[in-house]
C-alpha atoms as a PDB file:
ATOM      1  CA  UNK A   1       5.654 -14.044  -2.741  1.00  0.00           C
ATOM      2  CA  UNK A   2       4.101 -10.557  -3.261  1.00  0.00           C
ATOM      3  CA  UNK A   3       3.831  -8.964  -6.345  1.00  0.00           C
ATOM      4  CA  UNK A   4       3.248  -4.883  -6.013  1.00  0.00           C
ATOM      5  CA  UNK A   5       2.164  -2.937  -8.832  1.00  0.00           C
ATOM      6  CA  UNK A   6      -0.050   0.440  -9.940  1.00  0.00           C
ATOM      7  CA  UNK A   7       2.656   2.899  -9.146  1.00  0.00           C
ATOM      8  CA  UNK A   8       3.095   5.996 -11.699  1.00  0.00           C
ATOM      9  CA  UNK A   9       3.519   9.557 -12.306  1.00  0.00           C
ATOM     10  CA  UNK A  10       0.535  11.503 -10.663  1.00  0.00           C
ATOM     11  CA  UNK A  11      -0.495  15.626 -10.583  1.00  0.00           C
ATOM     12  CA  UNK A  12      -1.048  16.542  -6.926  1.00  0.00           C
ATOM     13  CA  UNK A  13      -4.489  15.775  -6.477  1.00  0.00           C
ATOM     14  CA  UNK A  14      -4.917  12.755  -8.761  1.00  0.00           C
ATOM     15  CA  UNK A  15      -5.450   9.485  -7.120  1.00  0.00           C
ATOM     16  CA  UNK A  16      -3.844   5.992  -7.779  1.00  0.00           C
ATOM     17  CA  UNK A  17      -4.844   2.425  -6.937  1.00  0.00           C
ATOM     18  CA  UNK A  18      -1.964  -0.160  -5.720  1.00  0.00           C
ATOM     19  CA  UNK A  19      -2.009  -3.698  -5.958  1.00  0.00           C
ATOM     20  CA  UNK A  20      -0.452  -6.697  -4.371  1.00  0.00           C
ATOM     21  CA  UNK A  21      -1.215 -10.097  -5.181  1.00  0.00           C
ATOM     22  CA  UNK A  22       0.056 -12.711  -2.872  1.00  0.00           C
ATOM     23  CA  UNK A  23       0.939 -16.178  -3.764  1.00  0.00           C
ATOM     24  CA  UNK A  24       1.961 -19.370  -2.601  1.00  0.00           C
ATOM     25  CA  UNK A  25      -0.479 -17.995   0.932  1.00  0.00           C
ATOM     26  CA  UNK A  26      -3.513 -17.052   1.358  1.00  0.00           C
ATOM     27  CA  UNK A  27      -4.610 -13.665   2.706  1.00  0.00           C
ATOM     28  CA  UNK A  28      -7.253 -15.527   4.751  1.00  0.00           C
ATOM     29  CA  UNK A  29      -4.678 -16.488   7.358  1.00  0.00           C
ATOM     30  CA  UNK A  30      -1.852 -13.069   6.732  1.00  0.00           C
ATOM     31  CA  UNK A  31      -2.644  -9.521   7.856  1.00  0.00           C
ATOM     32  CA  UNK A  32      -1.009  -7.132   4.682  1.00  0.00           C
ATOM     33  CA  UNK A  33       0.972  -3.789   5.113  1.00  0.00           C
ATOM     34  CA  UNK A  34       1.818  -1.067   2.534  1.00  0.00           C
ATOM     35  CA  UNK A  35       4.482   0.963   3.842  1.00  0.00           C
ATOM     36  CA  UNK A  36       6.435   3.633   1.456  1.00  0.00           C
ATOM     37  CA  UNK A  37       9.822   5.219   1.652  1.00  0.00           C
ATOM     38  CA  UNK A  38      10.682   8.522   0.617  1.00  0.00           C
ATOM     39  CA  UNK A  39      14.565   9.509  -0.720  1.00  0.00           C
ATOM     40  CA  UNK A  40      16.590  10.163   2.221  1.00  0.00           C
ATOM     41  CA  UNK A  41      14.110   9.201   4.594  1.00  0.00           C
ATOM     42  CA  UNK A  42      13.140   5.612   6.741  1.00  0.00           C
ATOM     43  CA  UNK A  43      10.528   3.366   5.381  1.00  0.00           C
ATOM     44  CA  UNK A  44       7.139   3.865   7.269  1.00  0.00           C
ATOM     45  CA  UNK A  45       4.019   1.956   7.266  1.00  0.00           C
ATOM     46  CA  UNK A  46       1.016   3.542   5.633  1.00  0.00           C
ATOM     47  CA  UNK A  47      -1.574   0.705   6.230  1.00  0.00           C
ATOM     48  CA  UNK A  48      -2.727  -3.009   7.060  1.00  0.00           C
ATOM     49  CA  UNK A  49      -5.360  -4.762   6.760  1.00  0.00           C
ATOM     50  CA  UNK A  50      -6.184  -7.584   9.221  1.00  0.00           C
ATOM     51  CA  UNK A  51      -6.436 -11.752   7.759  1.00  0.00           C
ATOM     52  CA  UNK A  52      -9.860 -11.723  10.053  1.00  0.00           C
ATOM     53  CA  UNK A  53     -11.976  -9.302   9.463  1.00  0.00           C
ATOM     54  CA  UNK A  54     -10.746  -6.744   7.328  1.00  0.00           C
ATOM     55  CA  UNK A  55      -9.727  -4.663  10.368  1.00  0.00           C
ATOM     56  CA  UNK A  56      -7.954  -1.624   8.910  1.00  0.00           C
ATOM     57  CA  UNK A  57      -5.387   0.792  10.367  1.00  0.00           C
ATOM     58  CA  UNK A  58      -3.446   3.628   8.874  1.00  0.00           C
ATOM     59  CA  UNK A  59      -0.551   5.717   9.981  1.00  0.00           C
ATOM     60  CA  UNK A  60      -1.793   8.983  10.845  1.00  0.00           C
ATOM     61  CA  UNK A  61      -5.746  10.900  10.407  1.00  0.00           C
ATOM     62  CA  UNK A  62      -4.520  12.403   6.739  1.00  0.00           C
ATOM     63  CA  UNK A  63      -3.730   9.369   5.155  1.00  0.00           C
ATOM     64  CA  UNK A  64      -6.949   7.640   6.401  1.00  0.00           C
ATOM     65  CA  UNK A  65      -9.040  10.753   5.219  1.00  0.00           C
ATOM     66  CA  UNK A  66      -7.137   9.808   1.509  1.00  0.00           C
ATOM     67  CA  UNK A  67      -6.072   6.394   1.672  1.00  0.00           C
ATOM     68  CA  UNK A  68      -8.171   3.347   1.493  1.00  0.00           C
ATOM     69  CA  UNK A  69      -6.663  -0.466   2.523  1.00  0.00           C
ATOM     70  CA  UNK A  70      -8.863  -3.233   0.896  1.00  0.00           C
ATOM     71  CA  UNK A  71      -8.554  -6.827  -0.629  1.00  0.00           C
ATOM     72  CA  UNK A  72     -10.070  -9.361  -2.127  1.00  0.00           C
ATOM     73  CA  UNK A  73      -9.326 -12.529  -0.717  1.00  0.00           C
ATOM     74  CA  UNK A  74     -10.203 -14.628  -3.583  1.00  0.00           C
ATOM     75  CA  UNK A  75      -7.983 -12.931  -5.969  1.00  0.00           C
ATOM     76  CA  UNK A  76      -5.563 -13.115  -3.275  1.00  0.00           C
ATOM     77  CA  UNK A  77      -4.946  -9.043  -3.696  1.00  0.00           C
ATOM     78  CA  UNK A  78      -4.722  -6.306  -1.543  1.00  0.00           C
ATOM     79  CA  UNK A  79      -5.525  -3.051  -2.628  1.00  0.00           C
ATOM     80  CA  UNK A  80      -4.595   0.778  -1.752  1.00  0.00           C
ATOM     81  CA  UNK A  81      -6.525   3.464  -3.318  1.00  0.00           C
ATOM     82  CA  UNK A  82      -5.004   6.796  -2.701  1.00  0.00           C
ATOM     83  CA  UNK A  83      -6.629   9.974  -3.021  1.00  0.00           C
ATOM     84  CA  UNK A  84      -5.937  13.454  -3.051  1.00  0.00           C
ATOM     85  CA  UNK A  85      -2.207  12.522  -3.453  1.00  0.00           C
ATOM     86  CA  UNK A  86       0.498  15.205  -2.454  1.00  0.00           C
ATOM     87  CA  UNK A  87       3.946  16.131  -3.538  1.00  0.00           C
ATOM     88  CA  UNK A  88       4.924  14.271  -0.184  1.00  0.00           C
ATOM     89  CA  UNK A  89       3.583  11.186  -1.335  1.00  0.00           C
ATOM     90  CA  UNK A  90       6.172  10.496  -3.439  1.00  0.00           C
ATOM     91  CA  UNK A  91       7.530   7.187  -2.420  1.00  0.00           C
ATOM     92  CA  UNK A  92       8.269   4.223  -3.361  1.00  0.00           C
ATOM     93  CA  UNK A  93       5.711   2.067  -1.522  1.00  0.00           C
ATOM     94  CA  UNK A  94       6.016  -1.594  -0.639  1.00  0.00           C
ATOM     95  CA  UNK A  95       3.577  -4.380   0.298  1.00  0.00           C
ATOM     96  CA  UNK A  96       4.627  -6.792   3.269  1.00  0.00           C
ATOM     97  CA  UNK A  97       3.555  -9.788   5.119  1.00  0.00           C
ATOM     98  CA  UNK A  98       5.208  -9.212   8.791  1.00  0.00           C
ATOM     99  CA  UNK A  99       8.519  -8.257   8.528  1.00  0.00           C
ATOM    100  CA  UNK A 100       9.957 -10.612   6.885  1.00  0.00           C
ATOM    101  CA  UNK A 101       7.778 -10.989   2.514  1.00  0.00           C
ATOM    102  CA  UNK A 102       8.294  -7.923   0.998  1.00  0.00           C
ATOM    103  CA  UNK A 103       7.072  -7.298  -2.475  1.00  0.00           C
ATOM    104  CA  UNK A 104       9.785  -5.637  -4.486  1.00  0.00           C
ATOM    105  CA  UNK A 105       8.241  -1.848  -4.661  1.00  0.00           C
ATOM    106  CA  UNK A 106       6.475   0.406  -7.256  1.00  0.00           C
ATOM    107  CA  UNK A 107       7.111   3.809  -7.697  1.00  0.00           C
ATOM    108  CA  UNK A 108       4.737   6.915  -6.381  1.00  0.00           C
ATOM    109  CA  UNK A 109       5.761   9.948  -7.568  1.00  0.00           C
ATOM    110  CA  UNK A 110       3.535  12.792  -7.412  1.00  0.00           C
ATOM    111  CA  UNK A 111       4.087  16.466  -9.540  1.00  0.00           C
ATOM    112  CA  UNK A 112       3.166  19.511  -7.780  1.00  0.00           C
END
């Protein structure tokens, strides 16, 4: 299972960390995505992080200038600390394992 959490109600420009704690597998083994989805739009992915090394990748150059993708492997949590958050932020993001373990969501929303 994963369990996302750390969502909330933000003024542009604040930040916000996100967690997601696996369980029942170990990150050691499972590369982690956060992906978000906006009202009327698609779900995207914002960032992963690699089981390996810690190899990181993120959707586009403004999110990795804001965004950082981390975890801690013995609290079996991956984190995303976002920066410099915009109106079009606002998402509800999600933590995944492949396509197929999703965590059930927290809320992003971001005041202008």
């Amino acid at each position: 299972q994963l369990q996302a959490s750390g969502g909330g109600l933000v003024q542009a420009g604040g930040s916000l960390r996100l967690s997601c704690v696996a369980s029942e597998f170990t990150l050691d083994y499972y590369a982690i995505a956060w992906y978000r989805q906006a009202p009327g739009k698609e779900r995207e992915r914002v960032s992963c992080i690699s089981s390996t090394d810690g190899t990181t990748y993120y959707a586009d150059s403004t999110m990795e200038g804001r965004f950082i993708i981390s975890k801690d492997n013995a609290k079996s949590t991956v984190y995303l600390q976002m920066n410099n958050l915009k109106p079009d932020d606002t998402a509800v993001y999600y933590c995944a394992r492949g396509l197929t373990l999703w965590g059930q969501g927290t809320q992003v929303t971001v005041s202008s």
